[in-house]
Protein backbone atom coordinates (compact mmCIF):
# COMPACT_ATOMS: atom_id res chain seq x y z
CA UNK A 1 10.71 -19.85 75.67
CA UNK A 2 9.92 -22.48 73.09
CA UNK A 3 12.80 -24.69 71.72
CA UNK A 4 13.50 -24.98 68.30
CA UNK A 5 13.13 -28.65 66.99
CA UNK A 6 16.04 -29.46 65.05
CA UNK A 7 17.32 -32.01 62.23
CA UNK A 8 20.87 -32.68 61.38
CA UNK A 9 21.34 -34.09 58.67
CA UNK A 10 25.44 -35.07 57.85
CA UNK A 11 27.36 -37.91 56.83
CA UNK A 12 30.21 -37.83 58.72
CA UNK A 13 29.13 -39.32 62.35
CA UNK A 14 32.25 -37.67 64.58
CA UNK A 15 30.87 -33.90 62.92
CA UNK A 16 26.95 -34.79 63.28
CA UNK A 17 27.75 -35.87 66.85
CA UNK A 18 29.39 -32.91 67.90
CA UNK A 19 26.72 -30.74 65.94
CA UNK A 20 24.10 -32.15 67.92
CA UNK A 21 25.53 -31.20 70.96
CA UNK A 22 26.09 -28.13 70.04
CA UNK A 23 23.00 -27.49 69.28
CA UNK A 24 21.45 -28.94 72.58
CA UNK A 25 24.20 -27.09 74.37
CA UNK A 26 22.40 -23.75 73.74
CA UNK A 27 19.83 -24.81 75.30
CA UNK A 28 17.66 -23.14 72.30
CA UNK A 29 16.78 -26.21 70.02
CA UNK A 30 16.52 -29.91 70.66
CA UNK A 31 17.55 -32.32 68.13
CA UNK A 32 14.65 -34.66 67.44
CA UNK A 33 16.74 -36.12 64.27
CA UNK A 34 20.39 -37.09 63.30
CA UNK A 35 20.94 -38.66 59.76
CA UNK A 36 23.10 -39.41 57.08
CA UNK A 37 21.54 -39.59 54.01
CA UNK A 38 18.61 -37.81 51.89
CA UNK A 39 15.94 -41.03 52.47
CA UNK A 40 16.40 -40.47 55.88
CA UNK A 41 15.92 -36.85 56.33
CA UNK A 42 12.76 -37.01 53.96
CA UNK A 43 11.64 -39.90 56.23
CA UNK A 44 12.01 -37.56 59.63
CA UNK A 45 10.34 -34.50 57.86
CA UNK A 46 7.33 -36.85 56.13
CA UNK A 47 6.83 -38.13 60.25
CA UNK A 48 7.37 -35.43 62.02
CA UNK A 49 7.33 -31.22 62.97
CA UNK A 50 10.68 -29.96 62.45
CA UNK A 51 11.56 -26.57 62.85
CA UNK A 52 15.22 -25.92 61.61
CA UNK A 53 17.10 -28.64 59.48
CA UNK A 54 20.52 -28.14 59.16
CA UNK A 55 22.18 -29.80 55.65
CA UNK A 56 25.30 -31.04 55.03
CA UNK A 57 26.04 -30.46 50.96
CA UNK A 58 27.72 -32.89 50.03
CA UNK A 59 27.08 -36.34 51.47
CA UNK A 60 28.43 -39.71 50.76
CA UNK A 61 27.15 -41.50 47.54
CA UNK A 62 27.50 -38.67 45.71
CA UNK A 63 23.90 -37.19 47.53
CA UNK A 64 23.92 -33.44 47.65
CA UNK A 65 22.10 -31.87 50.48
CA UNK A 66 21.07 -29.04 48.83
CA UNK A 67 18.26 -31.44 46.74
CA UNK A 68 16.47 -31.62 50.13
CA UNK A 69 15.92 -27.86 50.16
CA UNK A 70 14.99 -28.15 46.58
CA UNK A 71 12.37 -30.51 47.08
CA UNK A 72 11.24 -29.42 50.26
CA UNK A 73 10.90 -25.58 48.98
CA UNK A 74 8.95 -27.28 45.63
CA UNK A 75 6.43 -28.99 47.57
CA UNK A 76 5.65 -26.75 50.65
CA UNK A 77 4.33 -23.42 50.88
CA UNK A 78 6.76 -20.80 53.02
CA UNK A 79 4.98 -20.81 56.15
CA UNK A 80 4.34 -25.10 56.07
CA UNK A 81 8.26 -25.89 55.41
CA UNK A 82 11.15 -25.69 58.34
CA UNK A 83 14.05 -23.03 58.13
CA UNK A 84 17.20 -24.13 56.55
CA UNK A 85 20.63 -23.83 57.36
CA UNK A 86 23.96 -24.81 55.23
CA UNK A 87 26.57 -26.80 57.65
CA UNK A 88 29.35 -27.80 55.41
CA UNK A 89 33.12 -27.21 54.90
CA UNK A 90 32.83 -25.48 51.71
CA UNK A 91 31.76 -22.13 50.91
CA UNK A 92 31.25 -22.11 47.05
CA UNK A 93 27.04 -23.18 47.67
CA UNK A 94 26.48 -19.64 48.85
CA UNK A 95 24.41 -18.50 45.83
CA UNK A 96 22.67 -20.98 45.94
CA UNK A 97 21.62 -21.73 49.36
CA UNK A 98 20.45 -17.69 49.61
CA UNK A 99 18.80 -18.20 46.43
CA UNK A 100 17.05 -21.19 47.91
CA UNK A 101 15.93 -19.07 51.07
CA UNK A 102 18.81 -20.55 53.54
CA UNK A 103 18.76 -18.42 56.49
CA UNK A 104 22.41 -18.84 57.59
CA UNK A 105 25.42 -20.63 56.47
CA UNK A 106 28.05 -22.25 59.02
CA UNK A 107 31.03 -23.26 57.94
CA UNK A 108 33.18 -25.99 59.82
CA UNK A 109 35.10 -26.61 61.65
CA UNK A 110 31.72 -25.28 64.03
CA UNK A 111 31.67 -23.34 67.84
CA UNK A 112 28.64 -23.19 70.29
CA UNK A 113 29.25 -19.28 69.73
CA UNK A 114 27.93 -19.47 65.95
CA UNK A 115 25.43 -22.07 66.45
CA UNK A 116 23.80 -19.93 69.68
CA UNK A 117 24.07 -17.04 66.96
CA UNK A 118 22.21 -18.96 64.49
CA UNK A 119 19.70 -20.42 66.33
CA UNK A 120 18.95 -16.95 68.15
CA UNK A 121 18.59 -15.68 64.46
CA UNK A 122 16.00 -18.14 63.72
CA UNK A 123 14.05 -17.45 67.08
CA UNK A 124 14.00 -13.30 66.56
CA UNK A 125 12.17 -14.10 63.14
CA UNK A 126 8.94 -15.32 65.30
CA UNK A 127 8.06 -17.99 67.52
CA UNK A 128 7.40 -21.51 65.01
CA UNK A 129 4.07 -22.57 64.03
CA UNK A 130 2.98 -25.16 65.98
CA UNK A 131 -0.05 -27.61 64.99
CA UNK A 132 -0.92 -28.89 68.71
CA UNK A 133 1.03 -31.71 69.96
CA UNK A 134 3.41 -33.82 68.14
CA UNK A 135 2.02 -36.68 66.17
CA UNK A 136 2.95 -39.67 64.45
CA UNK A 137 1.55 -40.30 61.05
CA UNK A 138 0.80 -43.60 60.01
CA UNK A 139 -1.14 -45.72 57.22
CA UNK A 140 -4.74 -47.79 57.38
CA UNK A 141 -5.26 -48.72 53.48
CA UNK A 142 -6.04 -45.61 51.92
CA UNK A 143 -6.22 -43.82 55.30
CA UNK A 144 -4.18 -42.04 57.64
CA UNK A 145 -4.06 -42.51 61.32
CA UNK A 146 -2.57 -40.10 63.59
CA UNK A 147 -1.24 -41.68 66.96
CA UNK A 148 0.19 -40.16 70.46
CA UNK A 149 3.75 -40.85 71.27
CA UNK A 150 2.12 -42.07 74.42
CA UNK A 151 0.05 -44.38 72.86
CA UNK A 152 2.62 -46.21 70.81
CA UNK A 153 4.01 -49.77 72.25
CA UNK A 154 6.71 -50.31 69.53
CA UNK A 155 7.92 -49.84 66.20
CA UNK A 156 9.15 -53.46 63.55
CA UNK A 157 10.23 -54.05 60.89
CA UNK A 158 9.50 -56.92 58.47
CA UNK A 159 9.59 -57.98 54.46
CA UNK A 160 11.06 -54.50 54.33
CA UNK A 161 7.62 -52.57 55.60
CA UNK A 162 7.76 -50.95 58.97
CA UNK A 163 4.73 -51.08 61.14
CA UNK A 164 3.91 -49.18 64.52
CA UNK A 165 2.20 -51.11 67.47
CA UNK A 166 0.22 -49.11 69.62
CA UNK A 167 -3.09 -49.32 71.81
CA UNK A 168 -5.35 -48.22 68.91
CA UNK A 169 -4.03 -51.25 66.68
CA UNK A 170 -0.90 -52.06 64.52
CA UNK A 171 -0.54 -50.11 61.40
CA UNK A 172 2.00 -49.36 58.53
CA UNK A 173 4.32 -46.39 58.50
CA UNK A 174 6.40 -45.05 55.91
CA UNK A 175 9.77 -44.38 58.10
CA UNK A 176 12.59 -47.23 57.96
CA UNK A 177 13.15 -48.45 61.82
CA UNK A 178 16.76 -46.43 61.52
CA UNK A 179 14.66 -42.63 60.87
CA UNK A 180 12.36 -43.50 63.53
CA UNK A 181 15.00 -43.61 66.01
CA UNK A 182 16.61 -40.83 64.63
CA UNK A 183 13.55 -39.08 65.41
CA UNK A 184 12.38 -40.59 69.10
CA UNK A 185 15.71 -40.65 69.89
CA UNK A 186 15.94 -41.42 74.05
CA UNK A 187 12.32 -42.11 74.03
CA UNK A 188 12.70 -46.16 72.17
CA UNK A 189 14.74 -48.63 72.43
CA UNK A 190 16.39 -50.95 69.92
CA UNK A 191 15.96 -54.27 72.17
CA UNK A 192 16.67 -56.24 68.36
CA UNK A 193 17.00 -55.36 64.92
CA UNK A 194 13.74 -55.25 63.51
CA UNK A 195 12.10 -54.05 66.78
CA UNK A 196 12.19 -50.49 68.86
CA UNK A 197 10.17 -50.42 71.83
CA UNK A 198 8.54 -47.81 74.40
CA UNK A 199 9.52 -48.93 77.64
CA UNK A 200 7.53 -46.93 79.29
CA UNK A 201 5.40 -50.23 78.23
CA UNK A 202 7.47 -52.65 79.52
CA UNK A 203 5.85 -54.88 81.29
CA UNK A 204 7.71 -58.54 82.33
CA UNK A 205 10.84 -59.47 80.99
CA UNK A 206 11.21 -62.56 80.37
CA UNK A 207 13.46 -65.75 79.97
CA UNK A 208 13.18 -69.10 78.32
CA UNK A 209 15.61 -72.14 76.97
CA UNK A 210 18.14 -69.26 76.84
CA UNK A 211 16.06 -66.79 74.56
CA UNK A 212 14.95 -63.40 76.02
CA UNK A 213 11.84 -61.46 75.73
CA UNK A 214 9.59 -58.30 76.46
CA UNK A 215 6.42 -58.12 77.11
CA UNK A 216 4.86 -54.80 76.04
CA UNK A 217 1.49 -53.53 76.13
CA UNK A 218 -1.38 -51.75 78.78
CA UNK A 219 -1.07 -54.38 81.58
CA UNK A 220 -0.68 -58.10 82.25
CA UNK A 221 -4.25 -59.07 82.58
CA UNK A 222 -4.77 -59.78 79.24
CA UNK A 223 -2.22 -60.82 76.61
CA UNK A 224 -4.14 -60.36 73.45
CA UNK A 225 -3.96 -56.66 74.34
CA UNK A 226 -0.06 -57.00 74.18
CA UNK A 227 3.61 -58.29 72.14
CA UNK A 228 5.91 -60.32 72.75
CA UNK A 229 8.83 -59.20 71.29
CA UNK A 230 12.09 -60.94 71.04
CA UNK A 231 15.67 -59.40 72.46
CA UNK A 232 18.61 -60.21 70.80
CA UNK A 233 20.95 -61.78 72.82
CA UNK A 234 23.49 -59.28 72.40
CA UNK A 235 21.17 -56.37 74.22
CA UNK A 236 19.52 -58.66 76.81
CA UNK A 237 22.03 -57.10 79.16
CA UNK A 238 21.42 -53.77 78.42
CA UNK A 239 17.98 -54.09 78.40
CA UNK A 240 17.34 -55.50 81.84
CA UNK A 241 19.63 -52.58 82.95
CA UNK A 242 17.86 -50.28 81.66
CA UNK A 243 14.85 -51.75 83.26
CA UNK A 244 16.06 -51.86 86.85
CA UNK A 245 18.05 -48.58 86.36
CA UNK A 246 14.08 -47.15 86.70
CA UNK A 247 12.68 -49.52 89.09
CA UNK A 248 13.26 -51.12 92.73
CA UNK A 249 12.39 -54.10 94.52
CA UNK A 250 14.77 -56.60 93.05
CA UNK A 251 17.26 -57.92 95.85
CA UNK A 252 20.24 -58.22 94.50
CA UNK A 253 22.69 -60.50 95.37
């Protein structure tokens, strides 16, 4: 059966936390997104295929969810938009969310039992569309360029733009560095602040006067086809973990 892909989008990190695993726990969606805040949730819907988005109403800064499904119901067409679904503590926003199209409304404190019921609502209404495999959508001047997961090296950020390095070249994409791993989740790693990397890419770590790096890219023969990319000092550790978690060789001492 095909899994749901699923956005969460809720301020408070102990109820998004547990909402994502409930969700995952039914083993009928899979959360490709977790976010707090309305930029963000635009940002994982402009760069990627999302299925169900549940929304939080009201969100810190005085945000209110329910603009998302506004906006999102404005600007696509019924069968180009995801399904919605109210998560909040209050109940007053029913009107409105059926008068928006919601599909279901859960009210907290939440159980697996109501978000399996949910979900399994969703799925009876028809399998999703789905487009072919999932892209990412990124910028050349006036054009767009759409890249394989498997082809992209690593994400950065810098002067406040965001760019995606992959084998077909570096270009810009609209998604802050914080959406983008809301969105690739296990897939990238934040090895420094302005930098997420595909380790699957990974190829030497390295170390010198004290500073750590990664080398990322197709292979070591050539290093203009590659980055190096610094790690922060404070993830070195984890880094190389994770590195040797996946790998063997290495005598240890």
């Amino acid at each position: 059966m095909t899994r749901l892909r699923a956005l969460v989008l809720e301020d408070e990190w102990p109820a998004r936390n547990y909402l994502v695993q409930l969700i995952e726990a039914t083993q009928l969606a899979e959360v490709v997104g977790a976010v707090a805040s309305l930029g963000d949730a635009r940002g994982v819907l402009a760069g990627l295929a999302v299925d169900v988005v549940f929304v939080d109403v009201q969100l810190c800064g005085g945000e209110n969810g329910l603009e998302l499904i506004e906006s999102t119901v404005a600007a696509c067409p019924a069968g180009a938009r995801p399904t919605f679904v109210l998560a909040t503590a209050f109940s007053q926003h029913a009107k409105k969310a059926w008068d928006l199209g919601v599909v279901d409304y859960l009210l907290k404190p939440f159980s697996e039992e109501r978000v399996e019921q949910c979900l399994r609502r969703i799925l009876s209404r028809g399998p999703p569309p789905r487009s072919g495999a999932l892209r990412l959508v990124a910028r050349r001047k006036r054009s767009l360029v759409f890249l394989d997961p498997a082809d992209i090296w690593a994400f950065e950020a810098s002067d406040r733009l965001s760019y995606v390095h992959s084998r077909l070249g570096r270009f810009d994409v609209d998604l802050s560095l914080a959406s983008i791993e809301a969105s690739f989740g296990r897939s990238l790693m934040r090895v420094h602040r302005n930098w997420l990397v595909n380790l699957d890419f990974a190829k030497a770590l390295e170390r010198e006067d004290g500073e750590t790096s990664l080398f990322v890219g197709p292979s070591l023969g050539d290093e203009s086809q590659g980055l190096h990319i610094p790690v922060s000092r404070d993830r070195a550790a984890e880094v190389r973990a994770t590195l040797l978690a996946n790998a063997t060789g290495l005598r240890h001492a």
